[in-house]
C-alpha atoms as a PDB file:
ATOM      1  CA  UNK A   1     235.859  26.465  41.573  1.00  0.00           C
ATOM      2  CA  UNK A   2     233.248  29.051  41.953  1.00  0.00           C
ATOM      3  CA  UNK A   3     232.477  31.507  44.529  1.00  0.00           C
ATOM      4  CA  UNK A   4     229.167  32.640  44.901  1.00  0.00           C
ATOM      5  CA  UNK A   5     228.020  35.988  45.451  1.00  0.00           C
ATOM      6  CA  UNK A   6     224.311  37.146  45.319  1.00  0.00           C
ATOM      7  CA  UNK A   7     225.374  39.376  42.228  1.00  0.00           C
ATOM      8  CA  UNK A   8     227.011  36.457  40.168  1.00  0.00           C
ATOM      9  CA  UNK A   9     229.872  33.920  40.806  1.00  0.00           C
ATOM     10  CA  UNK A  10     233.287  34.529  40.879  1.00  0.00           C
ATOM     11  CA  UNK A  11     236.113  31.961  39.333  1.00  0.00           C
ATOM     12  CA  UNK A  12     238.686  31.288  41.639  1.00  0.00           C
ATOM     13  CA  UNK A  13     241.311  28.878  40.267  1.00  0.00           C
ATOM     14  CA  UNK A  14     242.606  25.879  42.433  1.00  0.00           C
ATOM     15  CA  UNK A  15     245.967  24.286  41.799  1.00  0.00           C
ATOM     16  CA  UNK A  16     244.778  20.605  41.653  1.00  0.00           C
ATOM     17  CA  UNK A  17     248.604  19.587  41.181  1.00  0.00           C
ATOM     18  CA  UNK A  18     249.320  21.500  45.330  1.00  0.00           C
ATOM     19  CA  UNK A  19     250.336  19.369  48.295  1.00  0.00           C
ATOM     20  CA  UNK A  20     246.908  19.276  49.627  1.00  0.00           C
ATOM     21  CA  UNK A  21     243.499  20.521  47.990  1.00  0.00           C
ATOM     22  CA  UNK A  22     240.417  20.904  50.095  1.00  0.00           C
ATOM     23  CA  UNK A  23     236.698  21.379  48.783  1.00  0.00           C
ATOM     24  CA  UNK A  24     234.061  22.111  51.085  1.00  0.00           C
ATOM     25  CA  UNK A  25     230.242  24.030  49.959  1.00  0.00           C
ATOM     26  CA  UNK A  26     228.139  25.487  52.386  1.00  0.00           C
ATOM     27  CA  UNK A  27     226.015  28.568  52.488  1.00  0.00           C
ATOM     28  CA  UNK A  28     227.110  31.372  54.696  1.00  0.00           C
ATOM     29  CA  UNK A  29     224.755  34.755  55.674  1.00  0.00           C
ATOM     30  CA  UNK A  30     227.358  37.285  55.490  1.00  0.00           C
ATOM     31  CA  UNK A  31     228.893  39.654  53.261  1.00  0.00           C
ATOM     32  CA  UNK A  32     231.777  38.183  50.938  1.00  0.00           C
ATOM     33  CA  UNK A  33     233.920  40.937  52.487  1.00  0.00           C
ATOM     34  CA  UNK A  34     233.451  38.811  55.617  1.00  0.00           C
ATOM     35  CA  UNK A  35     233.700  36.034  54.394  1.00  0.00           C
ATOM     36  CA  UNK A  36     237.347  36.671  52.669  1.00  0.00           C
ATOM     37  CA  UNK A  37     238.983  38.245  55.694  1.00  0.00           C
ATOM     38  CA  UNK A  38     238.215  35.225  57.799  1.00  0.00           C
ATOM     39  CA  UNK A  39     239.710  32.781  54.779  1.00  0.00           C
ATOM     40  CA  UNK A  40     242.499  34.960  54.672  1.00  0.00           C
ATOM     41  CA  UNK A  41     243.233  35.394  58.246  1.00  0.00           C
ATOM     42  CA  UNK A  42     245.335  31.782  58.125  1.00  0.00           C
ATOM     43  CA  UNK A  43     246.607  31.797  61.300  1.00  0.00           C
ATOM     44  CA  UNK A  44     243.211  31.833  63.129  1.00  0.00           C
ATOM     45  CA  UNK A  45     241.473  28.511  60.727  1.00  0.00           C
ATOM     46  CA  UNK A  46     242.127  26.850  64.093  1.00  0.00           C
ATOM     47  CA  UNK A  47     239.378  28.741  65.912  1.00  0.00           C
ATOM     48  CA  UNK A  48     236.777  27.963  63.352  1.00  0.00           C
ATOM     49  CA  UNK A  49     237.814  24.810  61.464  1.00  0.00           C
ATOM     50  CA  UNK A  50     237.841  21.821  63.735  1.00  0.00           C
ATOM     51  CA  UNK A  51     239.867  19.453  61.377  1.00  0.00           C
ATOM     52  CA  UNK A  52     242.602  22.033  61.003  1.00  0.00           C
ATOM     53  CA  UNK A  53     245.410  22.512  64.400  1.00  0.00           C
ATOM     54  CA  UNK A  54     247.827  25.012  62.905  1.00  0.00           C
ATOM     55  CA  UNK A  55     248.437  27.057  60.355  1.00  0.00           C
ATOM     56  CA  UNK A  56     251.345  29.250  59.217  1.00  0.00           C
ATOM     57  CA  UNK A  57     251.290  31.323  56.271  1.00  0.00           C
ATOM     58  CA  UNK A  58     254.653  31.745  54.933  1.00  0.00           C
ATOM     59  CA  UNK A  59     254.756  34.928  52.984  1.00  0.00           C
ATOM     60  CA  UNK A  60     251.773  37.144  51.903  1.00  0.00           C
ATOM     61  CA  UNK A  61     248.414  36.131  51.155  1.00  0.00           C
ATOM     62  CA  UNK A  62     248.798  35.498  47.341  1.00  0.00           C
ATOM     63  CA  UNK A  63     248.602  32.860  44.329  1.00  0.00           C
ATOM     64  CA  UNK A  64     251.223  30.432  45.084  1.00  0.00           C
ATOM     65  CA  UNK A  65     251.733  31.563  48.963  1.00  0.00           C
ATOM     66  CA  UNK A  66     252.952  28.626  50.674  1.00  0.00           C
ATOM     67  CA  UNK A  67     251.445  27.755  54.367  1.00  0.00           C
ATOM     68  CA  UNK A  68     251.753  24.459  56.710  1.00  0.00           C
END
């Protein structure tokens, strides 16, 4: 559940009782800023995630936002 910056990590809590829960690690060169926006921007995980075909956030962007 952590997020790592190269200051220090961040806690980000996951719902482990939502419809789905993903996990995935890797190490990305770019700036968290970057990072966020494209993680945020739901609508486009198609362009950059293989596994995923749509997306549709339903709401804003916020703990508890519902998306299919």
């Amino acid at each position: 559940h952590l997020c790592r910056t190269n200051a220090e990590p961040m806690k980000v809590p996951v719902n482990e009782q939502a419809p789905v829960v993903a996990r995935d690690q890797i190490t990305i060169h770019a700036p968290i800023q970057t990072v966020w926006r494209l993680l945020a921007a739901i609508g486009e995980w198609p362009r950059w995630r293989s596994a995923v075909t749509s997306a549709t956030l339903h709401g804003p962007a916020q703990e508890g936002a519902v998306f299919t």
